[in-house]
N, C-alpha and C. Protein backbone atom coordinates (compact mmCIF):
# COMPACT_ATOMS: atom_id res chain seq x y z
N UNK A 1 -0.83 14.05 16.11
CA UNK A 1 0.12 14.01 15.01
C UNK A 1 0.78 12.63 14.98
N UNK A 2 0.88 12.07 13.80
CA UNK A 2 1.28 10.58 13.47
C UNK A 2 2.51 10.67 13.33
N UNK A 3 3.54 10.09 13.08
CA UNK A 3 5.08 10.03 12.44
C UNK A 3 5.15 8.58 12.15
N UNK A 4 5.44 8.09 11.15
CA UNK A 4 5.25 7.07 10.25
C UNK A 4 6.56 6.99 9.47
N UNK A 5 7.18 5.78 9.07
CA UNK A 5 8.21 5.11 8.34
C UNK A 5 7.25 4.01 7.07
N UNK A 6 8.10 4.76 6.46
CA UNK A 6 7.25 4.47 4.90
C UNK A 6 8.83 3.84 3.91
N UNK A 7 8.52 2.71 3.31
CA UNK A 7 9.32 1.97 2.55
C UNK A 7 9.09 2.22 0.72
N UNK A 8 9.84 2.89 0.21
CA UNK A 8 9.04 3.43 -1.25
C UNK A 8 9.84 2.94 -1.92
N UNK A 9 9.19 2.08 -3.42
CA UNK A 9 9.34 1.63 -4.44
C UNK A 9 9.35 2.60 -5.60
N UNK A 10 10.47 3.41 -6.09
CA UNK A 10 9.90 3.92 -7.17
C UNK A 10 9.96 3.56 -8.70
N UNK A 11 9.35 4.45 -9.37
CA UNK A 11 9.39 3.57 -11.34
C UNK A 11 8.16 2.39 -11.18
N UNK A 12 7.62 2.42 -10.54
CA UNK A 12 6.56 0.90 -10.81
C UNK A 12 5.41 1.20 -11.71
N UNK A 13 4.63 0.44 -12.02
CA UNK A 13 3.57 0.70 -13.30
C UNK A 13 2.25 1.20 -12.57
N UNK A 14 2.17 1.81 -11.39
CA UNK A 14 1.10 2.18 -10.78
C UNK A 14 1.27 2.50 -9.09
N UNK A 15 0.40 3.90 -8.55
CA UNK A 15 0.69 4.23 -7.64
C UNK A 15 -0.15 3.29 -6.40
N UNK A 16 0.27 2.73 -5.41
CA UNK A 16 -0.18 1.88 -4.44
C UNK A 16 0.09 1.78 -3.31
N UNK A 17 -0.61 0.87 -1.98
CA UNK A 17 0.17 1.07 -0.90
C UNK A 17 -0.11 -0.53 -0.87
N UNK A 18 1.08 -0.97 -0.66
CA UNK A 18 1.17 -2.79 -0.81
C UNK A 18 1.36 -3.87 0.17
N UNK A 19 1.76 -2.81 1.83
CA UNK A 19 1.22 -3.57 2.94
C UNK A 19 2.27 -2.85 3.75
N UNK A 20 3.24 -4.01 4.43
CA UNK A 20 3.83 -4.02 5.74
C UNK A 20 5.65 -4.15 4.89
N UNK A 21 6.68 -3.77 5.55
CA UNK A 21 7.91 -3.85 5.14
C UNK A 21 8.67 -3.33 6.28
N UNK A 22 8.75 -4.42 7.22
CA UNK A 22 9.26 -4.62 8.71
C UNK A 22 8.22 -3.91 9.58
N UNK A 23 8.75 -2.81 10.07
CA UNK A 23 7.62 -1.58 10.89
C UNK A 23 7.52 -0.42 9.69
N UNK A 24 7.32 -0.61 8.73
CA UNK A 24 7.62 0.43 7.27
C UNK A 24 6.05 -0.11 7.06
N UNK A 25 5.51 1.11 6.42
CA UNK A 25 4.28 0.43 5.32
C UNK A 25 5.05 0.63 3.63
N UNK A 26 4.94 0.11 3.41
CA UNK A 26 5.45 -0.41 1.59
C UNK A 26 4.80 0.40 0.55
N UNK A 27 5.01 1.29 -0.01
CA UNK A 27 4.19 2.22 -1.19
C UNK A 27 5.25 1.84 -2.65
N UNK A 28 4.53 1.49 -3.41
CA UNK A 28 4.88 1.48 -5.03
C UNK A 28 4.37 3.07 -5.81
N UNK A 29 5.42 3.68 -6.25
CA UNK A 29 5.14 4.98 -6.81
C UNK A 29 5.68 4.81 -8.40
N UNK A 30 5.22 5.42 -9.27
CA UNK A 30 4.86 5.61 -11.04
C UNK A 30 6.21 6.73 -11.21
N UNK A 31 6.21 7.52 -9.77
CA UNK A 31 7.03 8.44 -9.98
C UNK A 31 8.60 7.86 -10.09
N UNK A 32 9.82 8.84 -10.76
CA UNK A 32 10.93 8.07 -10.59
C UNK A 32 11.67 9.07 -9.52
N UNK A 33 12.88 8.51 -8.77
CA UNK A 33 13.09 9.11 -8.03
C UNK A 33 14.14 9.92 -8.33
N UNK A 34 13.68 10.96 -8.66
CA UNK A 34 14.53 12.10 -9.29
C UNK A 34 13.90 13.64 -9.12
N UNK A 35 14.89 14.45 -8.99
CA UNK A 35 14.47 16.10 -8.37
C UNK A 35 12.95 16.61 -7.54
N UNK A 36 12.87 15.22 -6.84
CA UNK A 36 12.04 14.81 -5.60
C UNK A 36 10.97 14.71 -5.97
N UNK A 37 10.80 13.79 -7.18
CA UNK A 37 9.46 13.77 -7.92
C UNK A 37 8.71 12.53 -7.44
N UNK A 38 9.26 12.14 -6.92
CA UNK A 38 9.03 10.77 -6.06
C UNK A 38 8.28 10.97 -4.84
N UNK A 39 8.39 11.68 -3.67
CA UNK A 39 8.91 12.83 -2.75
C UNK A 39 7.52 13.28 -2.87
N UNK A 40 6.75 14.04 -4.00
CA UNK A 40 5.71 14.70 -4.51
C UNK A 40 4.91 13.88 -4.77
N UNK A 41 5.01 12.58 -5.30
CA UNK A 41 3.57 11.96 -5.33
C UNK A 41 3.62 11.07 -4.61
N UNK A 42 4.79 10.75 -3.56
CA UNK A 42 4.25 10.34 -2.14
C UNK A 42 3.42 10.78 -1.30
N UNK A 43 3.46 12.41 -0.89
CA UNK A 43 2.49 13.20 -0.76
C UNK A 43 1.01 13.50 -1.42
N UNK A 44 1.24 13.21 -2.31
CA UNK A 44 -0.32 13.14 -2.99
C UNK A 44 -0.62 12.19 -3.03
N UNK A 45 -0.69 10.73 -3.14
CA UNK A 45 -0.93 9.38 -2.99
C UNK A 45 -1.52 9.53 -1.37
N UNK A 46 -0.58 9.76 -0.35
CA UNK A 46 -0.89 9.64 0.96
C UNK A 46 -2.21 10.79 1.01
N UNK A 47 -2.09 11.94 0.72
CA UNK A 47 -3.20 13.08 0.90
C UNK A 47 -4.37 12.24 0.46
N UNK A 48 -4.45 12.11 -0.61
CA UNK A 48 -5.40 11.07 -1.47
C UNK A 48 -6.03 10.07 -0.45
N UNK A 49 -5.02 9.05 0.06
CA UNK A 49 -5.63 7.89 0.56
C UNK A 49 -6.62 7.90 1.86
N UNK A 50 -5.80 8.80 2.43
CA UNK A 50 -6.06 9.25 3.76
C UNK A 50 -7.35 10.95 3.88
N UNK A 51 -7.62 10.93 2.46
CA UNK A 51 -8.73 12.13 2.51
C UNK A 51 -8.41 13.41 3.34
N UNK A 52 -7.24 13.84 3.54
CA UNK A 52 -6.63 15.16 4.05
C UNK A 52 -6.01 16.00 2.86
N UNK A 53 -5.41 16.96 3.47
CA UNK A 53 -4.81 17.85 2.20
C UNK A 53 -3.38 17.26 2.69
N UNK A 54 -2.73 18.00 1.15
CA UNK A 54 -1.30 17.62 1.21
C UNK A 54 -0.64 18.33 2.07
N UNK A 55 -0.96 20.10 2.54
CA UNK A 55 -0.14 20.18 3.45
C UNK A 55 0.20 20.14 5.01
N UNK A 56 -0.89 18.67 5.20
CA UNK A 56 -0.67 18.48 6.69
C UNK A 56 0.21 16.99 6.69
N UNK A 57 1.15 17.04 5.62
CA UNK A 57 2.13 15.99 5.28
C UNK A 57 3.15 16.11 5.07
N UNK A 58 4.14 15.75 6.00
CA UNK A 58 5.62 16.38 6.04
C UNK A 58 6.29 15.71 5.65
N UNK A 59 7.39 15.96 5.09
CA UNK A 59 8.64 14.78 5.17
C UNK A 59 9.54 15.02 6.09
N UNK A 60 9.68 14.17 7.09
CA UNK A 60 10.81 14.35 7.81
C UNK A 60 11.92 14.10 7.99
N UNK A 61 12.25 12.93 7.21
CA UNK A 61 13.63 13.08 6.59
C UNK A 61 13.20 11.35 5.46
N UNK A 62 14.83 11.66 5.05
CA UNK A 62 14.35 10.58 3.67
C UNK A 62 14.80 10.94 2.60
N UNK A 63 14.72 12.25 2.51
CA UNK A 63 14.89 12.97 1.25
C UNK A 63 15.47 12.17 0.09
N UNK A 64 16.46 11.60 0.10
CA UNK A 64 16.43 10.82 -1.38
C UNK A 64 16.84 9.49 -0.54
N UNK A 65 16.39 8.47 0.12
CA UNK A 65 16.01 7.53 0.45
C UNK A 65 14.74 6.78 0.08
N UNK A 66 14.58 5.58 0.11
CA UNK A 66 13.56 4.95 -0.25
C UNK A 66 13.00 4.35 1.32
N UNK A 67 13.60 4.56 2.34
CA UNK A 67 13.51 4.81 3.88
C UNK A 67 12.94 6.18 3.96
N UNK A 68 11.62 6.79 4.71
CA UNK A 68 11.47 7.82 4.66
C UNK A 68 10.62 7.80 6.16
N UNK A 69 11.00 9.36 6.59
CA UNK A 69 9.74 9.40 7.93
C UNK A 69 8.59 10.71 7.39
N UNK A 70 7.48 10.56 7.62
CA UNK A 70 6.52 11.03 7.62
C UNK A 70 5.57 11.68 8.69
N UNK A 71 5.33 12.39 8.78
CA UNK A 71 4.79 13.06 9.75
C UNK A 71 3.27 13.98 9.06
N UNK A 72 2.31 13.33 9.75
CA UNK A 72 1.03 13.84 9.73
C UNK A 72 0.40 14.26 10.73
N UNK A 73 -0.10 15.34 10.01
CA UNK A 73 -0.87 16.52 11.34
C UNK A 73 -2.42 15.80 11.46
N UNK A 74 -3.11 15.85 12.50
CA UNK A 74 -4.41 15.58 12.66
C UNK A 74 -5.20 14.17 12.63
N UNK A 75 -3.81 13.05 12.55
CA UNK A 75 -4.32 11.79 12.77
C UNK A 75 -3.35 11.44 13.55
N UNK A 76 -4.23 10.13 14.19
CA UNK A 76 -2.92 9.30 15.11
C UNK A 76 -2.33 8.53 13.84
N UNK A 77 -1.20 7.92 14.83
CA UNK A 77 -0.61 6.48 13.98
C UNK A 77 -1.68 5.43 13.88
N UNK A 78 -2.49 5.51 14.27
CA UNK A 78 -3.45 3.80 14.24
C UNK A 78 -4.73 4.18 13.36
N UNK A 79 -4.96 5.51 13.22
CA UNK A 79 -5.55 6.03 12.10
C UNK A 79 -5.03 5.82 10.76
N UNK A 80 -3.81 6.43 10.79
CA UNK A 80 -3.28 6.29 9.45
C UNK A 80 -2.82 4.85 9.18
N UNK A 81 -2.39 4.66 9.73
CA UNK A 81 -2.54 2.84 9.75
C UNK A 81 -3.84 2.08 9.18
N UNK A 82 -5.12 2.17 9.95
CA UNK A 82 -6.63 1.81 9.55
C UNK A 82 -6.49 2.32 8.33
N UNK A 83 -6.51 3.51 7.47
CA UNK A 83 -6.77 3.88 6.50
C UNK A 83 -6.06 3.52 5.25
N UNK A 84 -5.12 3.07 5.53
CA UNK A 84 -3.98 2.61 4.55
C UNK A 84 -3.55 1.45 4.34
N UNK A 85 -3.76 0.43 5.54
CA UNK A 85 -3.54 -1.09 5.38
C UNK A 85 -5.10 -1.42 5.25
């Protein structure tokens, strides 16, 4: 299981993952951040990228932060890392 710090951009003109943002990886989301709609296609962006389902993708806290922790079942951190940078 991974646990990951994710830096999210929301409102941008397209969903992406755009690199490094300190020890954060940097995601640009389409979604706006409102009644955790943001939140939701962080999860599907990541399910997506990383070829797992969405519900081995947690949020672990963040909730209306653009600072968020993440927690994935069934990969390491250096997996999800490889797959995303």
């Amino acid at each position: 299981m991974a646990t990951l710090r994710f830096h999210i951009v929301p409102n941008t003109k397209e969903n992406k993952v755009v690199g490094e943002h300190g020890n954060a990886i940097k995601i640009k989301l389409c979604a706006r951040a409102v009644e955790g709609k943001a939140n939701a296609a962080l999860r599907s962006l990541l399910a997506e990228e990383l070829n797992i389902s969405e519900s081995r993708i947690a949020l672990a806290s963040g909730h209306k932060s653009r600072e968020k922790l993440i927690r994935i079942d069934g990969l390491s951190e250096e997996e999800v890392r490889g797959r995303l940078l």
